[in-house]
Protein backbone atom coordinates (compact mmCIF):
# COMPACT_ATOMS: atom_id res chain seq x y z
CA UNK A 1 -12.63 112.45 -37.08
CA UNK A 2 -13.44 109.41 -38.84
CA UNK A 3 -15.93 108.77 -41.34
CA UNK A 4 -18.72 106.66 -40.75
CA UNK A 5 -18.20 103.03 -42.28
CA UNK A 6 -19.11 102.37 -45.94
CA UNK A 7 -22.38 100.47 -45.43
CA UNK A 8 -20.95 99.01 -49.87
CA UNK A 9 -17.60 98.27 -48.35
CA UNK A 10 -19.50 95.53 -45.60
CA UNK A 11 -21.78 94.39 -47.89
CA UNK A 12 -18.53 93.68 -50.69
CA UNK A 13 -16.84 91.74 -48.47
CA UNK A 14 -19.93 89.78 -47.67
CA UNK A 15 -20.44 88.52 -51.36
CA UNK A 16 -16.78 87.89 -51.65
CA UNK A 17 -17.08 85.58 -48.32
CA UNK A 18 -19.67 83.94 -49.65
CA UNK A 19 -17.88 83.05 -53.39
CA UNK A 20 -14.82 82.31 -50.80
CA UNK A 21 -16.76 79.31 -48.59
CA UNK A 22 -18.82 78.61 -52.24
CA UNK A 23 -15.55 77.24 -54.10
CA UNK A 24 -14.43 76.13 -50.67
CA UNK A 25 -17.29 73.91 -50.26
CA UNK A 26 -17.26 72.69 -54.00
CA UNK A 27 -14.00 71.25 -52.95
CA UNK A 28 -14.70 69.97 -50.12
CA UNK A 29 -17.77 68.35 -51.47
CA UNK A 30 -15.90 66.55 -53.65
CA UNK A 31 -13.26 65.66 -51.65
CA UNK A 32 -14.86 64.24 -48.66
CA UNK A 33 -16.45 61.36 -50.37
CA UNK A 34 -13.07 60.46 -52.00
CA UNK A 35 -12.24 57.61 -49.55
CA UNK A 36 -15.58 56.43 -49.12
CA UNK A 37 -16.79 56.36 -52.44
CA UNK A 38 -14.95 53.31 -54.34
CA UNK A 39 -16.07 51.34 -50.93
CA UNK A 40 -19.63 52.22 -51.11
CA UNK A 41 -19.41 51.04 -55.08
CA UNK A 42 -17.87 47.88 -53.68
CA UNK A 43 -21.16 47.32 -51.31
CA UNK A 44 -23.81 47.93 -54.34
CA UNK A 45 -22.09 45.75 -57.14
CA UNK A 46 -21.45 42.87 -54.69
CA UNK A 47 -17.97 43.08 -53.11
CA UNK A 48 -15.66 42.84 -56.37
CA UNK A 49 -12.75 44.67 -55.99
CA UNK A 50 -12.00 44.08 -59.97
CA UNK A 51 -15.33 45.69 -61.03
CA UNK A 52 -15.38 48.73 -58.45
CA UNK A 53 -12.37 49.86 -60.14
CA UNK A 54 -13.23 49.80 -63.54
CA UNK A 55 -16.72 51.99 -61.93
CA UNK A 56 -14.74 54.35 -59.53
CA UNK A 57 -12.72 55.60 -63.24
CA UNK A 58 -16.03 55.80 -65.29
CA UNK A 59 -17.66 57.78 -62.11
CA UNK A 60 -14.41 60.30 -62.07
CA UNK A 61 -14.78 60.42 -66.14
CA UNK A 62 -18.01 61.56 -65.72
CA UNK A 63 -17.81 64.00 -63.23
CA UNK A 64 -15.17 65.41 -65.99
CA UNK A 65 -16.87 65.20 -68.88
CA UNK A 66 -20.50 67.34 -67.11
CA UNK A 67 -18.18 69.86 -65.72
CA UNK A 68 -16.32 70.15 -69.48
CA UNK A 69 -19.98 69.83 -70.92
CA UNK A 70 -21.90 72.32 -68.21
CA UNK A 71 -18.86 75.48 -67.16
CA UNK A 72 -19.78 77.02 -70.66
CA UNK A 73 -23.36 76.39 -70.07
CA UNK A 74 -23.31 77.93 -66.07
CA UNK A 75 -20.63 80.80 -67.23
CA UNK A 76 -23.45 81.67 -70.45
CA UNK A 77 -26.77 81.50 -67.88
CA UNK A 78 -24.78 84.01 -65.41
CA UNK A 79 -24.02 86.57 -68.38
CA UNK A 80 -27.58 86.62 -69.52
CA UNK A 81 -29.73 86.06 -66.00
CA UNK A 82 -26.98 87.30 -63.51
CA UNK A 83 -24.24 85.30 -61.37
CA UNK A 84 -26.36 84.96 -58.33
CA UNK A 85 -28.93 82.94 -59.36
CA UNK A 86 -26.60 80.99 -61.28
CA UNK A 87 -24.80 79.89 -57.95
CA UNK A 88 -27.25 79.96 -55.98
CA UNK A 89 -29.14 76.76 -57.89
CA UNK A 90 -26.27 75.10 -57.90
CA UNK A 91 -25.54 74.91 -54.64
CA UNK A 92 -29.04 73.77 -53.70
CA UNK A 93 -28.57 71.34 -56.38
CA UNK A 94 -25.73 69.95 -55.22
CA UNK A 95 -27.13 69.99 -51.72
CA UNK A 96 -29.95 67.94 -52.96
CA UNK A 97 -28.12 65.36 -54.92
CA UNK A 98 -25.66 64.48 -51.92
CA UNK A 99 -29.09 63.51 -50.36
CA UNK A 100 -29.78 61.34 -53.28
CA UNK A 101 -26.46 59.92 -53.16
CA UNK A 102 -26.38 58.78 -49.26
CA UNK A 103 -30.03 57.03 -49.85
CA UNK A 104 -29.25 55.08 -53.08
CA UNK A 105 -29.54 51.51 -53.15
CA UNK A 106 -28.84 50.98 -56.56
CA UNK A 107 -25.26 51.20 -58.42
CA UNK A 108 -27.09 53.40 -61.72
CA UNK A 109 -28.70 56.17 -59.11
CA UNK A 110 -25.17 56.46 -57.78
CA UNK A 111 -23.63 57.19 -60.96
CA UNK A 112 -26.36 59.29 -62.18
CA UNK A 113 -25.64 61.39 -58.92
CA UNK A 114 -21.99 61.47 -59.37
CA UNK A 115 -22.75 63.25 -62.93
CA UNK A 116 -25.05 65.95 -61.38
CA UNK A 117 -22.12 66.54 -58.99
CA UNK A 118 -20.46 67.37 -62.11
CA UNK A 119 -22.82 69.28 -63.29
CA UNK A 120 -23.77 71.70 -60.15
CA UNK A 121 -19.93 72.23 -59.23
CA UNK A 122 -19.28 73.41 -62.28
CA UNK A 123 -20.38 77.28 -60.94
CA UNK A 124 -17.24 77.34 -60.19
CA UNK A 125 -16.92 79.03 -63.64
CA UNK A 126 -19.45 81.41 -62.55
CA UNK A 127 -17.76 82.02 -59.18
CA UNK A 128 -14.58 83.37 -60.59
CA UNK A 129 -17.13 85.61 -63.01
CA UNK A 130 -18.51 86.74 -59.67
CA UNK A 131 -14.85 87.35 -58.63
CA UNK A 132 -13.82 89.01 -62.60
CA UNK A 133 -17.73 91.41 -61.49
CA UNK A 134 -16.39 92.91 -58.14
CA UNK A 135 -12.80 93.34 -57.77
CA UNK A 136 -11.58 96.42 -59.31
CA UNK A 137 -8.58 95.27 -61.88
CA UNK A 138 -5.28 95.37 -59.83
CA UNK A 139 -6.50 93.31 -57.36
CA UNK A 140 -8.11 90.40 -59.72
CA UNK A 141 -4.86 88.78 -58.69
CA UNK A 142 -5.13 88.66 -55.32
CA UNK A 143 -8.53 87.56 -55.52
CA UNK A 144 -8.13 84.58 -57.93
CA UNK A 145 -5.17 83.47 -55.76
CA UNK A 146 -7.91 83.65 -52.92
CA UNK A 147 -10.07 81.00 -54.56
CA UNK A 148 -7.18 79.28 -54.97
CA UNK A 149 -6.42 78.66 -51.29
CA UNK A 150 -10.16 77.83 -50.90
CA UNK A 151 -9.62 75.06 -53.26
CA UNK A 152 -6.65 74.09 -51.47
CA UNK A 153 -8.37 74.18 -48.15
CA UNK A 154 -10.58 71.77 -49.56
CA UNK A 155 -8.42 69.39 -50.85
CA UNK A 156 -6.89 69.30 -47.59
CA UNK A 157 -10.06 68.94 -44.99
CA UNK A 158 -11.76 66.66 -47.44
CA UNK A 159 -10.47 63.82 -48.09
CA UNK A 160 -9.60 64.03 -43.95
CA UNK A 161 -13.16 64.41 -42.48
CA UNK A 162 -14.54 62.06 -45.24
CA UNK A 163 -12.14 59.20 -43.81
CA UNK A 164 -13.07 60.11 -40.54
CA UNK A 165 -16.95 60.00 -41.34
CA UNK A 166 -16.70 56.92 -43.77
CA UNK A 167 -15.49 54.98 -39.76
CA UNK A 168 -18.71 55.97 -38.43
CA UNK A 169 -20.62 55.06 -41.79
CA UNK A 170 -20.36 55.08 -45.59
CA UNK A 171 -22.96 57.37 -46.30
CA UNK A 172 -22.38 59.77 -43.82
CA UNK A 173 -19.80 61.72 -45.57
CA UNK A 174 -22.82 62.37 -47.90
CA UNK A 175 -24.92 63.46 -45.77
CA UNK A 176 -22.71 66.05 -44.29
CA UNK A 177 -22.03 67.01 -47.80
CA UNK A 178 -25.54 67.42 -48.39
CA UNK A 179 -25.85 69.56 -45.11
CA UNK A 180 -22.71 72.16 -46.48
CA UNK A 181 -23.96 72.67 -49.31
CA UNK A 182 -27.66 73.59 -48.07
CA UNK A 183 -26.12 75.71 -45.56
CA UNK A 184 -24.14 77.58 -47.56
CA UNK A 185 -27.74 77.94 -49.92
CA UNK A 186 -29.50 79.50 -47.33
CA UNK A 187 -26.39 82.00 -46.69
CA UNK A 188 -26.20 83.09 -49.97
CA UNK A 189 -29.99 83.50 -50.81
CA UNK A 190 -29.91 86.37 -47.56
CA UNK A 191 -26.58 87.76 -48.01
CA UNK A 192 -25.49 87.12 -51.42
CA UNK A 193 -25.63 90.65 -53.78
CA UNK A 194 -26.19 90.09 -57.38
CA UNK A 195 -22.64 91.54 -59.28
CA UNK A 196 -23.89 92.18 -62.87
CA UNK A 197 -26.58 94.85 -63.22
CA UNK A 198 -29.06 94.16 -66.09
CA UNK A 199 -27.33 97.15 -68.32
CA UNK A 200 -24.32 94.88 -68.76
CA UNK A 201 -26.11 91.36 -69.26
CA UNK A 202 -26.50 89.57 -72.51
CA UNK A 203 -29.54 89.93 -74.48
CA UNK A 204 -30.45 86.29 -74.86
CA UNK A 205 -29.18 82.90 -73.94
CA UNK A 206 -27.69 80.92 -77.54
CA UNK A 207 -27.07 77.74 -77.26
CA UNK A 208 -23.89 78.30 -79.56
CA UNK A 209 -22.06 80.41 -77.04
CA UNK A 210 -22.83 77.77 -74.41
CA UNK A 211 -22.02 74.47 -76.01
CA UNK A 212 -17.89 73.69 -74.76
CA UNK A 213 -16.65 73.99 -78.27
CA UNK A 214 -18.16 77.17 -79.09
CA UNK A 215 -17.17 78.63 -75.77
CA UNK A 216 -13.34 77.89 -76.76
CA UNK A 217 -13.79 79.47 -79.88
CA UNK A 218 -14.50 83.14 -77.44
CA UNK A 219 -10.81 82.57 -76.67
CA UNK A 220 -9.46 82.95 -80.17
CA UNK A 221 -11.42 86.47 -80.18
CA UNK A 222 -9.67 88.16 -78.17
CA UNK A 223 -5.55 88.94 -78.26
CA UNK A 224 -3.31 87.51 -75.56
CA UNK A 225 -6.22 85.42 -74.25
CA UNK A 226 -5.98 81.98 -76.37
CA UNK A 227 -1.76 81.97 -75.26
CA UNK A 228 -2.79 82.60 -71.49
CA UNK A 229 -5.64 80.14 -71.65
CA UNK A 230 -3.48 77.65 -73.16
CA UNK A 231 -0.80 77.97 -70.30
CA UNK A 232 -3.19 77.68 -68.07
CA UNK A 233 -4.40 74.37 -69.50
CA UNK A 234 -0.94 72.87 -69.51
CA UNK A 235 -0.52 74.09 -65.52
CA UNK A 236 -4.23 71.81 -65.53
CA UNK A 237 -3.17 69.07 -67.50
CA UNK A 238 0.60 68.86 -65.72
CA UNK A 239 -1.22 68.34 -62.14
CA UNK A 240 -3.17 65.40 -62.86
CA UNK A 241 0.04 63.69 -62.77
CA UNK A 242 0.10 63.98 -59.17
CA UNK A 243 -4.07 63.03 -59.47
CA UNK A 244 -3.04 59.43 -61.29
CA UNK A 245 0.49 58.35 -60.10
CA UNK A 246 1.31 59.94 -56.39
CA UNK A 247 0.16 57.66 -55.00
CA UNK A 248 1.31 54.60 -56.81
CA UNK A 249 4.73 56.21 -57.71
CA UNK A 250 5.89 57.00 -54.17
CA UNK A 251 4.91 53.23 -53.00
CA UNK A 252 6.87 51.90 -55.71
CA UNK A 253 10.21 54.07 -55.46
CA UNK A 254 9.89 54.98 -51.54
CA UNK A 255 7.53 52.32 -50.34
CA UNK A 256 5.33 54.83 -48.72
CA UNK A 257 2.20 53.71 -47.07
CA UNK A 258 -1.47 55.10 -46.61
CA UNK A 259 0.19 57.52 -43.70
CA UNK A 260 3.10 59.19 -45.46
CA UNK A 261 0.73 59.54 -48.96
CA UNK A 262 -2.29 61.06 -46.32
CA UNK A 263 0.23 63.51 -44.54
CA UNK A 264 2.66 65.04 -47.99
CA UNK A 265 -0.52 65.21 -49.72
CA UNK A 266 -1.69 66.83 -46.93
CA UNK A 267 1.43 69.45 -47.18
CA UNK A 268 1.32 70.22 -50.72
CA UNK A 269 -2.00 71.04 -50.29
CA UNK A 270 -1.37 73.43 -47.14
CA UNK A 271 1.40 75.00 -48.79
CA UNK A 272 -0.47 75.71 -52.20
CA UNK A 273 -2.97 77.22 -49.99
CA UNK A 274 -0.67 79.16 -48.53
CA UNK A 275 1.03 80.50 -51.91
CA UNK A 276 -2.56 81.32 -53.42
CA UNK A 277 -4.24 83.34 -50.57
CA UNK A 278 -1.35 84.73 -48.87
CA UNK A 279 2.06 85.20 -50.76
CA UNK A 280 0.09 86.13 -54.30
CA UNK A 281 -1.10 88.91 -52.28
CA UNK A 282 2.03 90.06 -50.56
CA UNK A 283 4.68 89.92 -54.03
CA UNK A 284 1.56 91.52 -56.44
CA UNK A 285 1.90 94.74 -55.37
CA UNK A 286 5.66 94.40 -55.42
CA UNK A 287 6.30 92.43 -58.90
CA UNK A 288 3.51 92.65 -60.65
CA UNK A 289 1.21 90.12 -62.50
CA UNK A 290 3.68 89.70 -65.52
CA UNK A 291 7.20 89.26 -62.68
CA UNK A 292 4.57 86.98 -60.51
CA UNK A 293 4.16 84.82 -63.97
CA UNK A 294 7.40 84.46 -65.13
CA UNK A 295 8.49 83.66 -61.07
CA UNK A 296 6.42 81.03 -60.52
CA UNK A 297 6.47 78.59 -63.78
CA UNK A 298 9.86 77.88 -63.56
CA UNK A 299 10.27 77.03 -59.61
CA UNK A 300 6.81 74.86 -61.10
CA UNK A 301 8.84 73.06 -63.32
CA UNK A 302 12.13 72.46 -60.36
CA UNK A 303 9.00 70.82 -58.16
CA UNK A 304 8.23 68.61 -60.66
CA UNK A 305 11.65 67.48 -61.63
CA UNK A 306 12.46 67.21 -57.83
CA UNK A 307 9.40 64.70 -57.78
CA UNK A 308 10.12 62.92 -61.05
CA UNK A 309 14.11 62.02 -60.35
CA UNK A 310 14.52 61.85 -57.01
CA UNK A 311 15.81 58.26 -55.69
CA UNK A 312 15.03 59.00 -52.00
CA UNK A 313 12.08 60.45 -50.41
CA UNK A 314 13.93 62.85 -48.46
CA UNK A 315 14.92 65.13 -52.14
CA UNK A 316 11.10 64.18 -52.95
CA UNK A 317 10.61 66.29 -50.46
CA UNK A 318 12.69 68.98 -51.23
CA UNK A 319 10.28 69.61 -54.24
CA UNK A 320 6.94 70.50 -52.46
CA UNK A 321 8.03 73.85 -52.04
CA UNK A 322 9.50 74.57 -55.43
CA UNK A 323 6.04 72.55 -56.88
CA UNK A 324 3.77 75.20 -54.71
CA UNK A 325 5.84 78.79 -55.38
CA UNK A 326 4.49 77.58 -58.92
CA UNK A 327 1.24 78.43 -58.04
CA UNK A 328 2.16 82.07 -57.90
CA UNK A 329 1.47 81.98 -61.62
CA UNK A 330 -2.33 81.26 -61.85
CA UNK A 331 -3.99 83.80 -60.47
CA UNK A 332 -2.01 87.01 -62.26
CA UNK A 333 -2.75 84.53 -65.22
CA UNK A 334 -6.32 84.55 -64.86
CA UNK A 335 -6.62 88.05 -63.83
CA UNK A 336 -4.97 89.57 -67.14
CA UNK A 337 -7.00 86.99 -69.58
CA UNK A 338 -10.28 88.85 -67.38
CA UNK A 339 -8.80 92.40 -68.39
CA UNK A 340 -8.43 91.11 -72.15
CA UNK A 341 -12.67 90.79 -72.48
CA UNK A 342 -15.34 92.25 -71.90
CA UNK A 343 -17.43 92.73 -68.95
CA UNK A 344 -20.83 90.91 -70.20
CA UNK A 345 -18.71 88.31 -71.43
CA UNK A 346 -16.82 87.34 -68.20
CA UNK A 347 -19.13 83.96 -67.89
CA UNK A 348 -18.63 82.95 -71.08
CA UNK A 349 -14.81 83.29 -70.47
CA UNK A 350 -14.32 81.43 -67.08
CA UNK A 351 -16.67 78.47 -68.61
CA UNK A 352 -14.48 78.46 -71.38
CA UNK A 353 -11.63 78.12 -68.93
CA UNK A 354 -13.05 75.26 -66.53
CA UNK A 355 -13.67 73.58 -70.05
CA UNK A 356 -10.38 73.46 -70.39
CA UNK A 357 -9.47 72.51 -67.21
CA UNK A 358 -12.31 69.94 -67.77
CA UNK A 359 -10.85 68.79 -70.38
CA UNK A 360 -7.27 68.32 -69.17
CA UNK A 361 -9.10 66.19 -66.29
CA UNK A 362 -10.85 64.05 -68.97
CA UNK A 363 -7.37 62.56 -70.71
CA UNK A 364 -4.57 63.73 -68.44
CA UNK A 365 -5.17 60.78 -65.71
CA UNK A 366 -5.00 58.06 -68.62
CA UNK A 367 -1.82 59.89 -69.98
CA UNK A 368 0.24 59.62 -66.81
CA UNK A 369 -1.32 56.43 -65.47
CA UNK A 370 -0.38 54.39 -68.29
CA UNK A 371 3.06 56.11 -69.37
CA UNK A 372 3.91 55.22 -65.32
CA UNK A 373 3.00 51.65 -65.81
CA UNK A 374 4.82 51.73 -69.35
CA UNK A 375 8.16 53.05 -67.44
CA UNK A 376 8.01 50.51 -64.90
CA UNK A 377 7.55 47.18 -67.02
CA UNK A 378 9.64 44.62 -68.22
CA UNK A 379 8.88 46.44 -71.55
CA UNK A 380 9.92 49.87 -70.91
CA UNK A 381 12.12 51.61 -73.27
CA UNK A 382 13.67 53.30 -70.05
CA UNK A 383 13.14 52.82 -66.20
CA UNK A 384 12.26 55.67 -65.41
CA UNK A 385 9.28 55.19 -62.40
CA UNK A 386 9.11 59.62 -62.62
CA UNK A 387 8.25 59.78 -66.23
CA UNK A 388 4.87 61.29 -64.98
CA UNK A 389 6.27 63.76 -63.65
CA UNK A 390 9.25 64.21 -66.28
CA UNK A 391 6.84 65.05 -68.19
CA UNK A 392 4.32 67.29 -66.21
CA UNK A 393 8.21 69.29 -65.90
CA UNK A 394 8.14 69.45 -70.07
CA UNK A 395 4.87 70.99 -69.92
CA UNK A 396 5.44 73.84 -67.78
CA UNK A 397 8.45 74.21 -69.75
CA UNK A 398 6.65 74.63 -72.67
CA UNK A 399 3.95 76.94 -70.98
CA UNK A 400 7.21 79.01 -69.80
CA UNK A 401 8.01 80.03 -73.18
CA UNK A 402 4.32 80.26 -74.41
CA UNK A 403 3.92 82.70 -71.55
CA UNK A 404 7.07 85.07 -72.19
CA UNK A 405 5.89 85.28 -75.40
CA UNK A 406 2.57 86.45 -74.56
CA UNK A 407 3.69 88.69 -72.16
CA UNK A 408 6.02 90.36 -74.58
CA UNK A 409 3.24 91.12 -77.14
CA UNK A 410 0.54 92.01 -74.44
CA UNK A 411 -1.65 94.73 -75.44
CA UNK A 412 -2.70 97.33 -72.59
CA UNK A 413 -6.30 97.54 -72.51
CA UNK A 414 -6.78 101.43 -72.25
CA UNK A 415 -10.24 102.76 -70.12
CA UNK A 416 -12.77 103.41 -72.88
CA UNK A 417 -11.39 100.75 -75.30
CA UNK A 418 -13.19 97.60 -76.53
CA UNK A 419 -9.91 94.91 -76.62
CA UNK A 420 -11.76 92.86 -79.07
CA UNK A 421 -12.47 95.79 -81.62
CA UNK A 422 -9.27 97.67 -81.62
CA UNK A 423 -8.10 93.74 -83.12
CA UNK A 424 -10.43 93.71 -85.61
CA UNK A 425 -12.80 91.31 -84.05
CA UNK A 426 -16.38 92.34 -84.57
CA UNK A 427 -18.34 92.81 -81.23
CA UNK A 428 -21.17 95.10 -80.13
CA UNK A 429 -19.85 98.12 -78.46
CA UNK A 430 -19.48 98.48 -74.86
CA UNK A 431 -19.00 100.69 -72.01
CA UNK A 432 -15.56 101.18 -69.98
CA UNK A 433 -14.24 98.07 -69.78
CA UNK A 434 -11.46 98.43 -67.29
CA UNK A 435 -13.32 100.79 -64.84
CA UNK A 436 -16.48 99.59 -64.12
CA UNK A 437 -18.84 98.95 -60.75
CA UNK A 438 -18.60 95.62 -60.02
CA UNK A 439 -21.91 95.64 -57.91
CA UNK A 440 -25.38 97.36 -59.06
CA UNK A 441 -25.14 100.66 -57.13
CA UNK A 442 -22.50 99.94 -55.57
CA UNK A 443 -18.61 100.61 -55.68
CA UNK A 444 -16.17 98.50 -52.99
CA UNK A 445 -13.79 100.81 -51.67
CA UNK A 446 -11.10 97.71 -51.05
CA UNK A 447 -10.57 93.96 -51.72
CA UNK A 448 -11.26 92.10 -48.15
């Protein structure tokens, strides 16, 4: 006869549907005011075309710079006064400021609302904590490749419905924004469990842990972490060439319109969704974190070479694929940095990694931008119209090797043992850091 359903296992997969449509919405918040939002700019400074620009990049450098400022700051708040709180503000902050957003008259009250966007989506940090809190260690992977197909799925209905709401009216892509985001507040305050019991909290907020700089230096303390992080950075900084020259670049070599940009961007995304939430899963179990790494940043690197040297659109093409399989090395990348630290520190950790994310967003759109204009002028040492992409190839290549190398000297975090102290680093002890219960009083029997 069959048991009786675990009443823990339901209420698991709850909180992990919630962090799921949380990071979905995050995305899709910021995506679906991407087409309207340089045209509403136009409206409030007067119609020049000249001057939105120059606002449209200080309003994404800002949204940046909070979310490299704020992650550490979020990821620090969750370890001390628990994760759901943390998201839970956030959400109904960002719900808020949406509303503040599609009522502005004024240029300064835009961009003041564009930084608090910044600010509130950066629980992200604190959603992958949530993730790093309740899914037992083998299956970290599979989980962080879930969030990754909700940020794909966001990147791919956003910018969609915003176009289609910015026909009907500018603002209204706001306002819908502003409705998501409330929703999914009101969800989460009834359903949402809270994933770090008070044992395994910090004992006080400092300011030090939380600032972006000192949050990086938690990377150095622990071994294997600093090389992972810093692959992970270079997978960061090596997309925003697709962020500050697709669209240009394929005009230029392919003369590809509006519609062919809308519909392969539209792809990659589906596809990288795909990869994340569904084929991370499947080859885990199979190949392992380590295999899944060492698998997916080279086919990264033939994507981006595909993209950067092909003459015709059609072998453009050819590289979506090969550019998406490389996603099957984030996740198992994120999941053995989690296994490398401690529980209470897990919010410190993921701010420290949207920092650097953050910070790849902050310079690597100026990097490709102007090295694609430099390769296409009468001035150019080369003409080489792919350099972006050349390059975003060289950096994978580079986070390749950093990778094997990390892998090779990868210490296996034993249950009962502290990966900081057996290193020498000096850290308060703590309890079984592998097996733990990732909610108060409760243990998941399976990853949803």
């Amino acid at each position: 006869m069959d048991s009786a359903p675990n009443p823990n296992s339901s209420r698991h997969k709850a909180a992990f549907a919630f962090i799921f449509v949380t990071v979905m919405l995050d995305m899709l918040a910021f995506g679906i005011i991407i087409p309207v939002l340089p045209h509403l700019i136009v409206d409030l400074i007067g119609g020049s075309i000249a001057k939105a620009a120059v606002w449209t990049s200080a309003f994404g450098t800002v949204y940046m710079l909070m979310q490299f400022v704020f992650s550490p700051v979020q990821g620090t708040l969750s370890d001390r006064f628990g994760r759901r709180s943390v998201i839970l503000i956030s959400s109904f902050g960002l719900g808020v400021d949406f509303i503040v957003m599609a009522l502005t008259p004024v240029m300064w009250l835009l961009f003041f609302g564009r930084a608090v966007s910044g600010i509130c989506s950066a629980s992200f940090s604190t959603a992958n904590a949530y993730i790093a809190d309740i899914v037992p260690k083998e299956k970290r992977a599979a989980a962080f490749g879930a969030m990754g197909g909700a940020f794909a799925l966001g990147f791919v209905v956003g910018p969609a419905l915003g176009g289609f709401l910015g026909h009907i009216s500018l603002r209204l892509p706001f306002w819908v924004a502003a409705g998501l985001s409330l929703v999914n507040f009101c969800y989460g305050f009834f359903v949402l469990p809270e994933s770090l019991p008070l044992e395994r909290r910090t004992k006080r907020f400092e300011w030090r842990h939380a600032n972006p700089f000192g949050a990086l230096l938690l990377l150095r303390r622990y071994p294997q972490v600093f090389a992972f992080a810093t692959v992970l950075f270079l997978i960061n900084l090596a997309q925003f060439s697709l962020n500050s020259t697709y669209v240009l670049y394929t005009d230029y070599r392919y003369g590809w319109g509006p519609q062919a940009v809308g519909y392969t961007l539209g792809l990659v995304g589906l596809c990288s969704g795909l990869v994340q939430a569904v084929l991370v899963r499947q080859l885990m179990p199979k190949l392992g974190e380590r295999r899944l790494i060492m698998l997916g940043l080279p086919l990264c690197v033939v994507g981006y070479l595909f993209f950067g040297l092909s003459s015709v659109g059609w072998m453009f093409l050819l590289g979506i694929p090969f550019l998406c399989l490389g996603g099957l090395a984030g996740p198992p990348s994120q999941a053995l940095i989690t296994r490398q630290v401690d529980p209470h520190e897990q919010g410190r950790l993921q701010g420290a990694l949207s920092s650097l994310a953050s910070l790849a967003g902050i310079f690597g759109p100026a990097v490709f931008a102007n090295l694609f204009a430099l390769f296409i002028s009468d001035h150019a040492p080369a003409h080489l119209p792919g350099i972006a992409f050349v390059l975003a190839a060289l950096l994978i290549s580079a986070a390749t090797m950093l990778a094997s190398y990390a892998i090779r000297h990868l210490h296996p975090v034993q249950p009962g043992e502290n990966p900081a102290t057996t290193h020498g680093a000096e850290l308060s002890p703590v309890t079984d850091i592998v097996h733990h219960e990732p909610l108060a009083n409760d243990q998941p029997e399976s990853f949803p």
